[in-house]
PDB file of N, CA and C in Angstrom:
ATOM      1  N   UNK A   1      90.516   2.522 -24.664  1.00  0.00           N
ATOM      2  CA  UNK A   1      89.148   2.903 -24.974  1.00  0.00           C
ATOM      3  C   UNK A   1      88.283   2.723 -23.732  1.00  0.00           C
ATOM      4  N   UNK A   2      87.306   3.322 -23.683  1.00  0.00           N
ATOM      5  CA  UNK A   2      87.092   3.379 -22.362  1.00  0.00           C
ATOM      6  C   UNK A   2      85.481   2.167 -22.830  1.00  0.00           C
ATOM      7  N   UNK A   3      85.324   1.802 -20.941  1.00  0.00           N
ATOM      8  CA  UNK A   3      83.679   1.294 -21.290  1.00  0.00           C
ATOM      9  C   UNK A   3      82.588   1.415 -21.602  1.00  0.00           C
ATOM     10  N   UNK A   4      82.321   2.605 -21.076  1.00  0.00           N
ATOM     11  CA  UNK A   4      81.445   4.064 -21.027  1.00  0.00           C
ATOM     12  C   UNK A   4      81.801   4.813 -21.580  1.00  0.00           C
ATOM     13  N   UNK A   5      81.095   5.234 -22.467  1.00  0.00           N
ATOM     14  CA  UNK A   5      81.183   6.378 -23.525  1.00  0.00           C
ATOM     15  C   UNK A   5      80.225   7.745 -23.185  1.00  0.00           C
ATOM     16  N   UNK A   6      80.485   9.240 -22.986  1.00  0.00           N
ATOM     17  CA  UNK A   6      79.568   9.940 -23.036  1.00  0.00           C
ATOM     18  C   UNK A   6      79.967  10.985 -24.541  1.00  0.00           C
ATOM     19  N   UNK A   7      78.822  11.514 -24.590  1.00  0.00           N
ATOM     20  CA  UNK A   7      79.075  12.639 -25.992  1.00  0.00           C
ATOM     21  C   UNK A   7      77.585  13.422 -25.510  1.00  0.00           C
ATOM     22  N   UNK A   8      77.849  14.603 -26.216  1.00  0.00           N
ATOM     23  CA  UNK A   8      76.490  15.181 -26.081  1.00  0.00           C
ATOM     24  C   UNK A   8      75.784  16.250 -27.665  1.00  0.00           C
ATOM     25  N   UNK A   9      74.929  15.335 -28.302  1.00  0.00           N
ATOM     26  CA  UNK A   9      74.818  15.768 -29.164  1.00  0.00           C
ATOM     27  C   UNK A   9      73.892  17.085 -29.147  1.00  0.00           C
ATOM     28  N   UNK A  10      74.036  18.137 -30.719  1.00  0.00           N
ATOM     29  CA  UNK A  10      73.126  19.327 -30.195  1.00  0.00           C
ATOM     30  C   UNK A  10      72.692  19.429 -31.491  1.00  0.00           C
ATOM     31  N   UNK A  11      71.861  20.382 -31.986  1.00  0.00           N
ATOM     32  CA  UNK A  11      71.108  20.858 -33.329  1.00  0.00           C
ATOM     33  C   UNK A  11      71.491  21.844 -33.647  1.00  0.00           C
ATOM     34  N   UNK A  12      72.570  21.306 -35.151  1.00  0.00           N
ATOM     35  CA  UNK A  12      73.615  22.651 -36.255  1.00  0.00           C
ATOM     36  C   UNK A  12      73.590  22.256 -37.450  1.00  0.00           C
ATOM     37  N   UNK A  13      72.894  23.732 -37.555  1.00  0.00           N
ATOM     38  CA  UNK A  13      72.236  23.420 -39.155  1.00  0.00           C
ATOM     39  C   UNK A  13      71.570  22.622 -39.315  1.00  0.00           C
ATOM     40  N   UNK A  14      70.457  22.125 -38.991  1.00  0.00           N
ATOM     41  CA  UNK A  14      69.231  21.186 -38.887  1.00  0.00           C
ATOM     42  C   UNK A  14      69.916  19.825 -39.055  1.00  0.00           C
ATOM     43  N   UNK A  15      70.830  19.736 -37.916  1.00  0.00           N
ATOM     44  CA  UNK A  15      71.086  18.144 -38.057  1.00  0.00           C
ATOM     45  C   UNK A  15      71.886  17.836 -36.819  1.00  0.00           C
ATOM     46  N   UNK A  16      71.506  16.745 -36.132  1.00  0.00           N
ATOM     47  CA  UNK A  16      71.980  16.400 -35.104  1.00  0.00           C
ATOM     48  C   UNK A  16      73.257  16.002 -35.241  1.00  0.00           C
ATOM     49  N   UNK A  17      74.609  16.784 -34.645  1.00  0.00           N
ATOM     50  CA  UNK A  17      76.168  16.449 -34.468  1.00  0.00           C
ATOM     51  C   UNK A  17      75.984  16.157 -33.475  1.00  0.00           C
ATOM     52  N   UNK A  18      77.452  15.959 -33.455  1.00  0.00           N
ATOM     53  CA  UNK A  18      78.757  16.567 -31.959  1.00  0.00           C
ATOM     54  C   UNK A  18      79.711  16.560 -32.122  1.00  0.00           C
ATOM     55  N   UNK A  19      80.439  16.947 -30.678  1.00  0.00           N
ATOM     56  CA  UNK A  19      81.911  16.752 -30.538  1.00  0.00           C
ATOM     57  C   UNK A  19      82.234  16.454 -29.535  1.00  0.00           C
ATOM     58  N   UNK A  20      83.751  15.733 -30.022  1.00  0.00           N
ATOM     59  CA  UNK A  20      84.676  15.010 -29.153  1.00  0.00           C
ATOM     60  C   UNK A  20      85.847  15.205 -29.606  1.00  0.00           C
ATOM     61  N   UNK A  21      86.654  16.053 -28.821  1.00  0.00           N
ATOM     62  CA  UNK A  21      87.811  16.166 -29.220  1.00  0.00           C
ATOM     63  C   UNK A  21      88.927  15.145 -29.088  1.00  0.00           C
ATOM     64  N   UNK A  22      88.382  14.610 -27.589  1.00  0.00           N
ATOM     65  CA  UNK A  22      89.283  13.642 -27.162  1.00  0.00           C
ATOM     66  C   UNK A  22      89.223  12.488 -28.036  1.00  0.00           C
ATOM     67  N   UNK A  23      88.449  12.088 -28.967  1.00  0.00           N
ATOM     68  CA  UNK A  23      88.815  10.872 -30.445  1.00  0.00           C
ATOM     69  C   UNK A  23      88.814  12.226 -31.918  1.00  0.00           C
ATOM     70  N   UNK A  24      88.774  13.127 -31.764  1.00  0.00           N
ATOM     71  CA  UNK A  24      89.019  13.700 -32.472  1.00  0.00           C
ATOM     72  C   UNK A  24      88.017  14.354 -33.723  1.00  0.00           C
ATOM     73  N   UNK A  25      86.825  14.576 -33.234  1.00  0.00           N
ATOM     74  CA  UNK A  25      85.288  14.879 -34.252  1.00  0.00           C
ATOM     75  C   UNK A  25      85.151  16.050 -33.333  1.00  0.00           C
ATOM     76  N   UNK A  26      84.295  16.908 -34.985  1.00  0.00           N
ATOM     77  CA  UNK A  26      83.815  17.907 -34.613  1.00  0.00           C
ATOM     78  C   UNK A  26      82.497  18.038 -35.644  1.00  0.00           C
ATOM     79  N   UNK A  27      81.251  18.321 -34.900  1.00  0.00           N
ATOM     80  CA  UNK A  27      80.244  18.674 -35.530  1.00  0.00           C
ATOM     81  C   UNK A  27      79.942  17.520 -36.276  1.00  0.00           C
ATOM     82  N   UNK A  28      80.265  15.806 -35.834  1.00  0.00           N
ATOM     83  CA  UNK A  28      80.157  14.918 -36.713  1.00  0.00           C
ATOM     84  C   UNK A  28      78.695  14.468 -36.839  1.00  0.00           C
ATOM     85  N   UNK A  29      78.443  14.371 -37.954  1.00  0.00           N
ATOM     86  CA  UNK A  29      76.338  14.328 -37.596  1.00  0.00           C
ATOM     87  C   UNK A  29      75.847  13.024 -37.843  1.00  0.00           C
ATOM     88  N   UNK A  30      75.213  12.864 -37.343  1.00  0.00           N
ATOM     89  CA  UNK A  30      74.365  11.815 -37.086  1.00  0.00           C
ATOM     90  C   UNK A  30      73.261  11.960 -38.507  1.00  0.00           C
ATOM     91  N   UNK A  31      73.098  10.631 -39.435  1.00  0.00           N
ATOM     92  CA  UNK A  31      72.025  10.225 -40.326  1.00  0.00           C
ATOM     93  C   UNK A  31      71.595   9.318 -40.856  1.00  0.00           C
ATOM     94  N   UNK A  32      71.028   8.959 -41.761  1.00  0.00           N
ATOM     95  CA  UNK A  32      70.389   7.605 -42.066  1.00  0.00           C
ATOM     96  C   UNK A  32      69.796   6.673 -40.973  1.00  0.00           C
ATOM     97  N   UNK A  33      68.440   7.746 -40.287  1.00  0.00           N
ATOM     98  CA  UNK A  33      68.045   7.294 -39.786  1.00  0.00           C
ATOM     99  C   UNK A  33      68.086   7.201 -37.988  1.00  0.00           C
ATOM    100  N   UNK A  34      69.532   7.118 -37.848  1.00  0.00           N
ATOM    101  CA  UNK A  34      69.632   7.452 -36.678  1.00  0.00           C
ATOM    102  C   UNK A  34      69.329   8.747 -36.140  1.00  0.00           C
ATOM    103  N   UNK A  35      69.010  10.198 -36.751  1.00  0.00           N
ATOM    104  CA  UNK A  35      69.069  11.147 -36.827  1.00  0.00           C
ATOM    105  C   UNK A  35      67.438  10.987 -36.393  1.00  0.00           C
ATOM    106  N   UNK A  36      66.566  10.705 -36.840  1.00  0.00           N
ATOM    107  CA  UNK A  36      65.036  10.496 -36.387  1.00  0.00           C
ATOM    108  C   UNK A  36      65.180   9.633 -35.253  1.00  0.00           C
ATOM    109  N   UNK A  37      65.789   8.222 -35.282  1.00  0.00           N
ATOM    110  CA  UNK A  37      65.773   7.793 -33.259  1.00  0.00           C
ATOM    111  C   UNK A  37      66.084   8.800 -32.142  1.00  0.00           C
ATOM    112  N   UNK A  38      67.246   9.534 -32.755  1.00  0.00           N
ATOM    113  CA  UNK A  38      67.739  10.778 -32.478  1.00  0.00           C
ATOM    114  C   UNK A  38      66.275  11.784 -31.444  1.00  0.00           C
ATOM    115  N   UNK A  39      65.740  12.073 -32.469  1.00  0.00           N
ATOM    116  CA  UNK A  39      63.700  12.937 -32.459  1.00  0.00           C
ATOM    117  C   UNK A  39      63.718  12.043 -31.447  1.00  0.00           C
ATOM    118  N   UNK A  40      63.195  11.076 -31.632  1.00  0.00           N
ATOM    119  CA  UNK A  40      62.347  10.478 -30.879  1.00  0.00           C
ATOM    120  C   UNK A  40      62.661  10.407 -29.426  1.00  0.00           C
ATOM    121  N   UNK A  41      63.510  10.033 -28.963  1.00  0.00           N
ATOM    122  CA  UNK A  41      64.469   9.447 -28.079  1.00  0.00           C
ATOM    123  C   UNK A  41      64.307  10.867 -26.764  1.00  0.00           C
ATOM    124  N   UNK A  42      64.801  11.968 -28.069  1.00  0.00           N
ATOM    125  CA  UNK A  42      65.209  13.142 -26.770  1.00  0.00           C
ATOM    126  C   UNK A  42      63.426  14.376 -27.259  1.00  0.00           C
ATOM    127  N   UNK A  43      62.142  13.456 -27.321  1.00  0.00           N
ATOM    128  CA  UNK A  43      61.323  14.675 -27.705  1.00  0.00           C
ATOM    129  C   UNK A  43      60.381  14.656 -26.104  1.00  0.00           C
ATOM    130  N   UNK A  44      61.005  13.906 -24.873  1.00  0.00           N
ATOM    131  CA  UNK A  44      60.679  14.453 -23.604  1.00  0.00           C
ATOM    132  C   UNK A  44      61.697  15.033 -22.693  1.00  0.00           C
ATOM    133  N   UNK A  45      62.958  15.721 -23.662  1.00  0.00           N
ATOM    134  CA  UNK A  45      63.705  15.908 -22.853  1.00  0.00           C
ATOM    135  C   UNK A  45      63.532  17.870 -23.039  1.00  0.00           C
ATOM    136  N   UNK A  46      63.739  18.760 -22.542  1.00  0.00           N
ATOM    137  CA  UNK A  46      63.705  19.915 -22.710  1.00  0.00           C
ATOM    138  C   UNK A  46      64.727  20.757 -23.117  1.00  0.00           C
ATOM    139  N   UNK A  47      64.784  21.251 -24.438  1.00  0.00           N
ATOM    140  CA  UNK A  47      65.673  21.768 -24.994  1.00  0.00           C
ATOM    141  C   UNK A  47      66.699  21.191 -25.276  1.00  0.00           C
ATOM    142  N   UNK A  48      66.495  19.682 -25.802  1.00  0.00           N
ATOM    143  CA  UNK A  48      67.396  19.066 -26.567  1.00  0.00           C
ATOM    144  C   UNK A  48      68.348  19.165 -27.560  1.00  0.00           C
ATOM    145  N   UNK A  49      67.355  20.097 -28.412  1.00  0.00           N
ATOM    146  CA  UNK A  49      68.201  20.608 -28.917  1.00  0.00           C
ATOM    147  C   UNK A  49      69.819  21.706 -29.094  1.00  0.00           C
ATOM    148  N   UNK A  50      69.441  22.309 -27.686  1.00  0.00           N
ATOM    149  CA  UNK A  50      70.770  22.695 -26.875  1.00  0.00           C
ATOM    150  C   UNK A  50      71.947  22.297 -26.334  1.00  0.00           C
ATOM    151  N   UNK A  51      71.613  20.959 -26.509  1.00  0.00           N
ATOM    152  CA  UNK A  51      72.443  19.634 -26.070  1.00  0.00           C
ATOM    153  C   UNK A  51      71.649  18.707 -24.968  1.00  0.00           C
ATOM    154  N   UNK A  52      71.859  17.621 -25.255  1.00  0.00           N
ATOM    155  CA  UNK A  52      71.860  16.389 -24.378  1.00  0.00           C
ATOM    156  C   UNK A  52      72.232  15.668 -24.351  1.00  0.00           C
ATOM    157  N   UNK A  53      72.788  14.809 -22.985  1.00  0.00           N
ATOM    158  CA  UNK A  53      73.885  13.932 -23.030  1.00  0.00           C
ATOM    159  C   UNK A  53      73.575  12.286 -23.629  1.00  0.00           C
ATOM    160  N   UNK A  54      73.977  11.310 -23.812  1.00  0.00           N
ATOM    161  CA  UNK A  54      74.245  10.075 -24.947  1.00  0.00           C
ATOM    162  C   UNK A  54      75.472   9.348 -24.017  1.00  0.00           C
ATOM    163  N   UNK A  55      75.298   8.759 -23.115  1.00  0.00           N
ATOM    164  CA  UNK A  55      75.821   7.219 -22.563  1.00  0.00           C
ATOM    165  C   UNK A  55      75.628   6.249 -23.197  1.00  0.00           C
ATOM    166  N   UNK A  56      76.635   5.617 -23.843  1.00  0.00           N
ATOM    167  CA  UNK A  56      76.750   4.315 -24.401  1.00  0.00           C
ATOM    168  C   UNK A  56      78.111   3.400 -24.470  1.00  0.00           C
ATOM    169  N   UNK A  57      77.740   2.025 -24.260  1.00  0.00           N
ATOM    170  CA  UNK A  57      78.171   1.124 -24.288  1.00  0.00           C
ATOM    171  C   UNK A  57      78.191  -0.308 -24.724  1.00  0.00           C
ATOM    172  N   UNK A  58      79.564  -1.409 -25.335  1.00  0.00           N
ATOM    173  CA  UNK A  58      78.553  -2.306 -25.976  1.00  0.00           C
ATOM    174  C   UNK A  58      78.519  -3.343 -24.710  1.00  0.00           C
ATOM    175  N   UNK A  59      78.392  -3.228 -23.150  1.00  0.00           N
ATOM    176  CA  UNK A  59      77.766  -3.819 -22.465  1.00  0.00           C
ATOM    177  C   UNK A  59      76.520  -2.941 -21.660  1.00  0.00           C
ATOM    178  N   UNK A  60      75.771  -3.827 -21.066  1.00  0.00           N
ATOM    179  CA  UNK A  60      74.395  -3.100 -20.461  1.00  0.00           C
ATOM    180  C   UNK A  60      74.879  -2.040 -19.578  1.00  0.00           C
ATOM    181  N   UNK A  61      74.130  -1.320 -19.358  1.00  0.00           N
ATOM    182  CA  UNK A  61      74.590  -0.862 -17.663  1.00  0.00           C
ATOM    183  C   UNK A  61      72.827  -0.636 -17.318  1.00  0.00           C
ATOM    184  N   UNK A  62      73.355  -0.498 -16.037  1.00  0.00           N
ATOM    185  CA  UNK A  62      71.639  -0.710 -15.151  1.00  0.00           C
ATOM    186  C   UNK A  62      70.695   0.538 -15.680  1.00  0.00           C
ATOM    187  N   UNK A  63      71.298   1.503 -15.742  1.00  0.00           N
ATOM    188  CA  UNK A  63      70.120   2.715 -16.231  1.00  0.00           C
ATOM    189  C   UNK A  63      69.770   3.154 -17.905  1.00  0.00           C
ATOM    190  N   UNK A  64      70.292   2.000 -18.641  1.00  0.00           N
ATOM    191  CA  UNK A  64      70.164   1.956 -20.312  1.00  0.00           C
ATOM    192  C   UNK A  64      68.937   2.060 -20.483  1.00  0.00           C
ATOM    193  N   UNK A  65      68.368   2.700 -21.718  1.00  0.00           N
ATOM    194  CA  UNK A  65      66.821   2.853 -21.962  1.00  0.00           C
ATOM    195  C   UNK A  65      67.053   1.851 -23.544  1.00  0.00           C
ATOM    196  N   UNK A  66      67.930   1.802 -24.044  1.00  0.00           N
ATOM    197  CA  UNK A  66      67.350   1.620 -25.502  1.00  0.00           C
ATOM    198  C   UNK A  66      68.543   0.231 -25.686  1.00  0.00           C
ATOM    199  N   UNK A  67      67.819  -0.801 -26.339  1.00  0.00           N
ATOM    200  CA  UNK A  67      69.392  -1.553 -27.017  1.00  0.00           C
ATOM    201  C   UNK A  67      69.276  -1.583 -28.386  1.00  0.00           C
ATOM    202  N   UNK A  68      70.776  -1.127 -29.223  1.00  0.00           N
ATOM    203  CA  UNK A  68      70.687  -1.007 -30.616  1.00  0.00           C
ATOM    204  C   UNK A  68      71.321  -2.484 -31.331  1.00  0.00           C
ATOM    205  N   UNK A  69      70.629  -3.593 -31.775  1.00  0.00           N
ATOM    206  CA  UNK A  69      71.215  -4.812 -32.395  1.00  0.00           C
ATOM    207  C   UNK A  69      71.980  -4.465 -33.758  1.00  0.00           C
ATOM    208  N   UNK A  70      72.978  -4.931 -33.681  1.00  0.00           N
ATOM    209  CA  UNK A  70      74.108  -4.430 -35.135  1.00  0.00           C
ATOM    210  C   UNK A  70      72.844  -6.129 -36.102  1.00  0.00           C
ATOM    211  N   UNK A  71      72.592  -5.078 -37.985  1.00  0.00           N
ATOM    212  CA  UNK A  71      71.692  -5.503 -38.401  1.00  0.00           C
ATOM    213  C   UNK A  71      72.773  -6.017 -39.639  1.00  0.00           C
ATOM    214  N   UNK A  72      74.014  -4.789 -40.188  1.00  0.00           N
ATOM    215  CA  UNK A  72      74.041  -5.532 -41.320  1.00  0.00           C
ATOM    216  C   UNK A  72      75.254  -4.522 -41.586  1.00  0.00           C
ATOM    217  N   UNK A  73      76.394  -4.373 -42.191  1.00  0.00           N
ATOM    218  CA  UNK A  73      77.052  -3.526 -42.903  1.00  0.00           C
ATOM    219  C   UNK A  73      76.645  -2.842 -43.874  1.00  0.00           C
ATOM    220  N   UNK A  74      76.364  -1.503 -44.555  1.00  0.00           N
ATOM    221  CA  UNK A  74      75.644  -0.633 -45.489  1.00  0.00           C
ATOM    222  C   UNK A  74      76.741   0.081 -45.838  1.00  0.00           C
ATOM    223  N   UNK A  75      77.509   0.459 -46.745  1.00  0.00           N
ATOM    224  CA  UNK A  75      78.638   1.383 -46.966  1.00  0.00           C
ATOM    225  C   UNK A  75      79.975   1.684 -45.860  1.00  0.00           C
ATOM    226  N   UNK A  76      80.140   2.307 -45.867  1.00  0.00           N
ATOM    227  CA  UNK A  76      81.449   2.551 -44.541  1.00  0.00           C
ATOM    228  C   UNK A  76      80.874   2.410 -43.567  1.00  0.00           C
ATOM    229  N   UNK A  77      79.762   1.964 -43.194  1.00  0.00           N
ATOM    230  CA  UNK A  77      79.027   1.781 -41.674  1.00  0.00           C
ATOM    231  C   UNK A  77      78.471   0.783 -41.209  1.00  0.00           C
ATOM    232  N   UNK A  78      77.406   0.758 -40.521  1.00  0.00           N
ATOM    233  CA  UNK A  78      76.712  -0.038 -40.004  1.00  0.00           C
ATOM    234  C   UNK A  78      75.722   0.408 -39.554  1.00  0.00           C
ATOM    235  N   UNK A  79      74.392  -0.587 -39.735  1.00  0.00           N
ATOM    236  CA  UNK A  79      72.987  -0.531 -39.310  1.00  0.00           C
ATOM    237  C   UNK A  79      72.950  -1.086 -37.973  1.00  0.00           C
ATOM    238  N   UNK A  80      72.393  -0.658 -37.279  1.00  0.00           N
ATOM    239  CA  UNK A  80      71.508  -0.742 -35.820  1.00  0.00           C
ATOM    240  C   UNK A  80      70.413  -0.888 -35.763  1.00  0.00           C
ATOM    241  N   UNK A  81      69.875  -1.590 -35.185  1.00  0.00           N
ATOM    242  CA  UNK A  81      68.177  -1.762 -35.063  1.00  0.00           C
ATOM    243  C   UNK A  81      67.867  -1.612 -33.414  1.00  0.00           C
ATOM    244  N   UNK A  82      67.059  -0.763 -33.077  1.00  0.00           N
ATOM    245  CA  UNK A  82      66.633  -0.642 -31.858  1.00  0.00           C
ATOM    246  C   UNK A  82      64.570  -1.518 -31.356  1.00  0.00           C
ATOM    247  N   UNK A  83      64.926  -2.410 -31.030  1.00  0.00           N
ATOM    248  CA  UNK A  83      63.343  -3.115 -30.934  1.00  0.00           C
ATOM    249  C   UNK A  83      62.404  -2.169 -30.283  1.00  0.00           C
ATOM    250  N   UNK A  84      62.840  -1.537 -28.981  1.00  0.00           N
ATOM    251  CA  UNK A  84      62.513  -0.327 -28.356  1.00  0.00           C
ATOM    252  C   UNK A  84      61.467   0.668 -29.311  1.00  0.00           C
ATOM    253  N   UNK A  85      62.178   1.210 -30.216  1.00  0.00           N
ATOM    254  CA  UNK A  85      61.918   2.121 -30.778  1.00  0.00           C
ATOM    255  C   UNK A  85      61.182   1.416 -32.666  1.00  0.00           C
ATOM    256  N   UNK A  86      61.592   0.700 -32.851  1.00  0.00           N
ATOM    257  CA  UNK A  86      61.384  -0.514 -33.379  1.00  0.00           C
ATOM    258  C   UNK A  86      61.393   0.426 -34.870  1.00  0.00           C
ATOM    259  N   UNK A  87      63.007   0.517 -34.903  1.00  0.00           N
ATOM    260  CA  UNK A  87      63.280   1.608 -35.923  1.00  0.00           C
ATOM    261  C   UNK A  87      65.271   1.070 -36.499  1.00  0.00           C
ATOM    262  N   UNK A  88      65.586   0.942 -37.393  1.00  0.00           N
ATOM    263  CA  UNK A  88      66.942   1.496 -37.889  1.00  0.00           C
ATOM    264  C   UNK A  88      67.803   2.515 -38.135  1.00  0.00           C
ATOM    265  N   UNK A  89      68.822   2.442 -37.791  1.00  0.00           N
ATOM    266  CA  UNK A  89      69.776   3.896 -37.714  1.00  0.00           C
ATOM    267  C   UNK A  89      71.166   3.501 -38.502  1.00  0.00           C
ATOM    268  N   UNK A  90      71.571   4.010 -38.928  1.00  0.00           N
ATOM    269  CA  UNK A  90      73.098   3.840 -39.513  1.00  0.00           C
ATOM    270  C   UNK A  90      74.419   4.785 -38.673  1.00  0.00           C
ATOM    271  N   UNK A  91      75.453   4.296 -38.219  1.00  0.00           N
ATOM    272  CA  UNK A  91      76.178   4.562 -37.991  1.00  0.00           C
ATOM    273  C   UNK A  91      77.275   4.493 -38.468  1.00  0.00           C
ATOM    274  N   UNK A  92      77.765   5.678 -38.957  1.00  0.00           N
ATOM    275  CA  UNK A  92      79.080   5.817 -39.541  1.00  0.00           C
ATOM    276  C   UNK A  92      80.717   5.122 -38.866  1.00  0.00           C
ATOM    277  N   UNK A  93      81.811   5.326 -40.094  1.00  0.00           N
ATOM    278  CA  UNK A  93      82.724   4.824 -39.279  1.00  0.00           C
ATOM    279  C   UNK A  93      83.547   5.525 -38.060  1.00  0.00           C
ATOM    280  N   UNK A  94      82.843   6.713 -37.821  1.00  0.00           N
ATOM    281  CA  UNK A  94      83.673   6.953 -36.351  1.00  0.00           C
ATOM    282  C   UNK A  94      83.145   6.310 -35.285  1.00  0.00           C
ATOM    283  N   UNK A  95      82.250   4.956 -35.065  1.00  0.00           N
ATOM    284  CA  UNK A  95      81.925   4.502 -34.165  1.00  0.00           C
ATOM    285  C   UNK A  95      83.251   3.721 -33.791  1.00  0.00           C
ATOM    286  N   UNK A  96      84.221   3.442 -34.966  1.00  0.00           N
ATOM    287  CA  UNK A  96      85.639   2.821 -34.365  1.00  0.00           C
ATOM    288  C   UNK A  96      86.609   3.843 -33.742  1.00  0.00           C
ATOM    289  N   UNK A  97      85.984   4.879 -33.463  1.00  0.00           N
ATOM    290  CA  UNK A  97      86.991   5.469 -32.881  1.00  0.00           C
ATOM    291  C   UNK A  97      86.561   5.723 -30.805  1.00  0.00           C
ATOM    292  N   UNK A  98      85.395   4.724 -30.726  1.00  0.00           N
ATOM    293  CA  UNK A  98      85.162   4.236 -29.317  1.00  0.00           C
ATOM    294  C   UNK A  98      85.259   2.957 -28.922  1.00  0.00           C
ATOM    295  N   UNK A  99      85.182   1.919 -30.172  1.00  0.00           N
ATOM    296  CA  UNK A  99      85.240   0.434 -30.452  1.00  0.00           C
ATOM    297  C   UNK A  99      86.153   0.352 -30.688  1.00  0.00           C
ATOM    298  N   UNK A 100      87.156  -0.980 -30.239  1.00  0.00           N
ATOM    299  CA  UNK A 100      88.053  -1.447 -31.185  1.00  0.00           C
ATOM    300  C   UNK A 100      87.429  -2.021 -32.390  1.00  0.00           C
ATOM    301  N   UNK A 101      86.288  -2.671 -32.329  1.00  0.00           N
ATOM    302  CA  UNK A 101      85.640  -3.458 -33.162  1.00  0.00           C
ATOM    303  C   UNK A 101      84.060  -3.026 -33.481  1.00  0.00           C
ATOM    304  N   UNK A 102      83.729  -3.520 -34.475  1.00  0.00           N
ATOM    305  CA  UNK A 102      82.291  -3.138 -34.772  1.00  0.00           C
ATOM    306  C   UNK A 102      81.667  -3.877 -33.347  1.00  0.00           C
ATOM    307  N   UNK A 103      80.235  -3.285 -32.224  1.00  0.00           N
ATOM    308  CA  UNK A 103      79.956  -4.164 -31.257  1.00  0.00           C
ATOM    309  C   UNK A 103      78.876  -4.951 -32.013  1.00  0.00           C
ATOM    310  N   UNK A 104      78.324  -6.095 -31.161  1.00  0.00           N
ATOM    311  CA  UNK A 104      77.060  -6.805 -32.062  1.00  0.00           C
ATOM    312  C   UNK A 104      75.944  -6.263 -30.968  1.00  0.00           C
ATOM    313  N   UNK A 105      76.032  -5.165 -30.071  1.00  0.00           N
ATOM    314  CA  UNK A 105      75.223  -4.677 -29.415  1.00  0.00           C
ATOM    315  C   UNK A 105      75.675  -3.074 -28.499  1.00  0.00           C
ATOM    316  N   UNK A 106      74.345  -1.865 -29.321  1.00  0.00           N
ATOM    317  CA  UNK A 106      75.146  -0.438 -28.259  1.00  0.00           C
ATOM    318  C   UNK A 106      74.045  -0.314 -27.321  1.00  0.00           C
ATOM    319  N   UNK A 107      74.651  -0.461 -26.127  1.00  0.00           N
ATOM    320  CA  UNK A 107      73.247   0.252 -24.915  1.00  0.00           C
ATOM    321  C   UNK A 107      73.676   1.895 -24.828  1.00  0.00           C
ATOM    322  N   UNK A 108      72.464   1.858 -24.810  1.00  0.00           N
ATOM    323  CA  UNK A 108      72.524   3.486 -24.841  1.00  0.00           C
ATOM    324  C   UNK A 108      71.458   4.263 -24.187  1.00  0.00           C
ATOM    325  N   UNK A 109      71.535   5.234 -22.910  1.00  0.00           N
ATOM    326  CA  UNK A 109      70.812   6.296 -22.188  1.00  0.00           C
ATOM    327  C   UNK A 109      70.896   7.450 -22.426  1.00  0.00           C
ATOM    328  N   UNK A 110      69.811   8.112 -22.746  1.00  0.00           N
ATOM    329  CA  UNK A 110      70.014   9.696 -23.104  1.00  0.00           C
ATOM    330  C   UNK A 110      68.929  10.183 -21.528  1.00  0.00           C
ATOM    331  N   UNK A 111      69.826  11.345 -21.044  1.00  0.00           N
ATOM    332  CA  UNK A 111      68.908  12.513 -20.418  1.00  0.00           C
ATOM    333  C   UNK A 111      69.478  13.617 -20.595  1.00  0.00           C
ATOM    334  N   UNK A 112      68.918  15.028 -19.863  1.00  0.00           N
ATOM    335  CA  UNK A 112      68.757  15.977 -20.197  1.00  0.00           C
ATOM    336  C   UNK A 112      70.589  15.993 -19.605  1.00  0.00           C
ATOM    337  N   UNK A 113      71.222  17.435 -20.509  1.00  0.00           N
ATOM    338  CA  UNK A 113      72.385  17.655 -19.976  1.00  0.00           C
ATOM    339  C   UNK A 113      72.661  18.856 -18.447  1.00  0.00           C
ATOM    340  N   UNK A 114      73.428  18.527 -17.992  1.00  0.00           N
ATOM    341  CA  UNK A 114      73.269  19.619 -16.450  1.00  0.00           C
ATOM    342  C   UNK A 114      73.548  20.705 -17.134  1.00  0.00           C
ATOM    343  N   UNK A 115      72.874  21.435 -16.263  1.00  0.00           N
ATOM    344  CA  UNK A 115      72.940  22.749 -15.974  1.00  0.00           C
ATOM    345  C   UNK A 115      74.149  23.184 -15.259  1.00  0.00           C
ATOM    346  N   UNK A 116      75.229  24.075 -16.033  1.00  0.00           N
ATOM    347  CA  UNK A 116      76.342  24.712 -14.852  1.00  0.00           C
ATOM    348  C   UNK A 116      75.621  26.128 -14.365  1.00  0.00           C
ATOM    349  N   UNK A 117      75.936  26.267 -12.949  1.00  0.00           N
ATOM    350  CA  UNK A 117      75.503  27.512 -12.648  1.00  0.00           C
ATOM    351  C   UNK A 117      76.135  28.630 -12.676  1.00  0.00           C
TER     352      UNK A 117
END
C-alpha cells in the first residue's frame, strides 16, 4: 500500500465519484457528508467538477490543507471530522482498500488537476 495516495474525483450524475482501477473502484461516490466537504474544499478550484486531484495520507506531508480526525464508526464506515472545515464526512469501506487499517488521522490536499496538452 502505498504512503501517498492520489485519486481524482469528478461530478456523475450529481455526485462526487471516482476511479481507481489500480484497488479496483469505479465511479465510487463519495456521501454522508463528505460529499459537501467535497463543495467546499474544491469551490476555488476551476472546473472541479471536471476533475481534481485528492492527495492523501494517514501521515502529514508539508503541503496538506485539511486534517480529517477519525470520530466514530457509523455502519460499514467511518466518520471523519475535519476542524478546518469544522464539518463531518463519512467514509465508506473502500477506504481499506488504501489502509491496512482504519487511520485515526487522513491528511489530505486537493488542487486543480493538470492540464495535458
Amino acid at each position: 500500500m502505498n504512503v501517498i495516495n492520489v485519486i481524482q474525483p469528478y461530478w456523475y450524475l450529481d455526485m462526487w465519484v471516482f476511479d481507481d482501477p489500480r484497488v479496483g473502484l469505479s465511479a465510487e461516490p463519495f456521501v454522508g457528508g463528505a460529499d459537501t466537504m467535497i463543495d467546499r474544499v474544491t469551490s476555488d478550484i476551476p472546473d472541479a467538477k471536471q476533475g481534481f486531484n485528492m492527495v492523501f495520507s494517514a501521515t502529514p506531508s508539508p503541503d496538506h490543507q485539511y486534517r480529517l480526525e477519525w470520530k466514530r464508526e457509523e455502519g460499514t464506515g467511518n466518520v471523519y471530522y475535519s476542524e478546518e472545515l469544522g464539518a463531518e464526512g463519512w467514509l465508506c469501506p473502500a477506504l481499506l482498500r488504501y489502509f491496512e487499517e482504519r487511520p485515526s488521522q487522513i491528511y489530505v490536499q486537493v488542487r486543480p488537476r493538470a492540464i495535458s496538452s
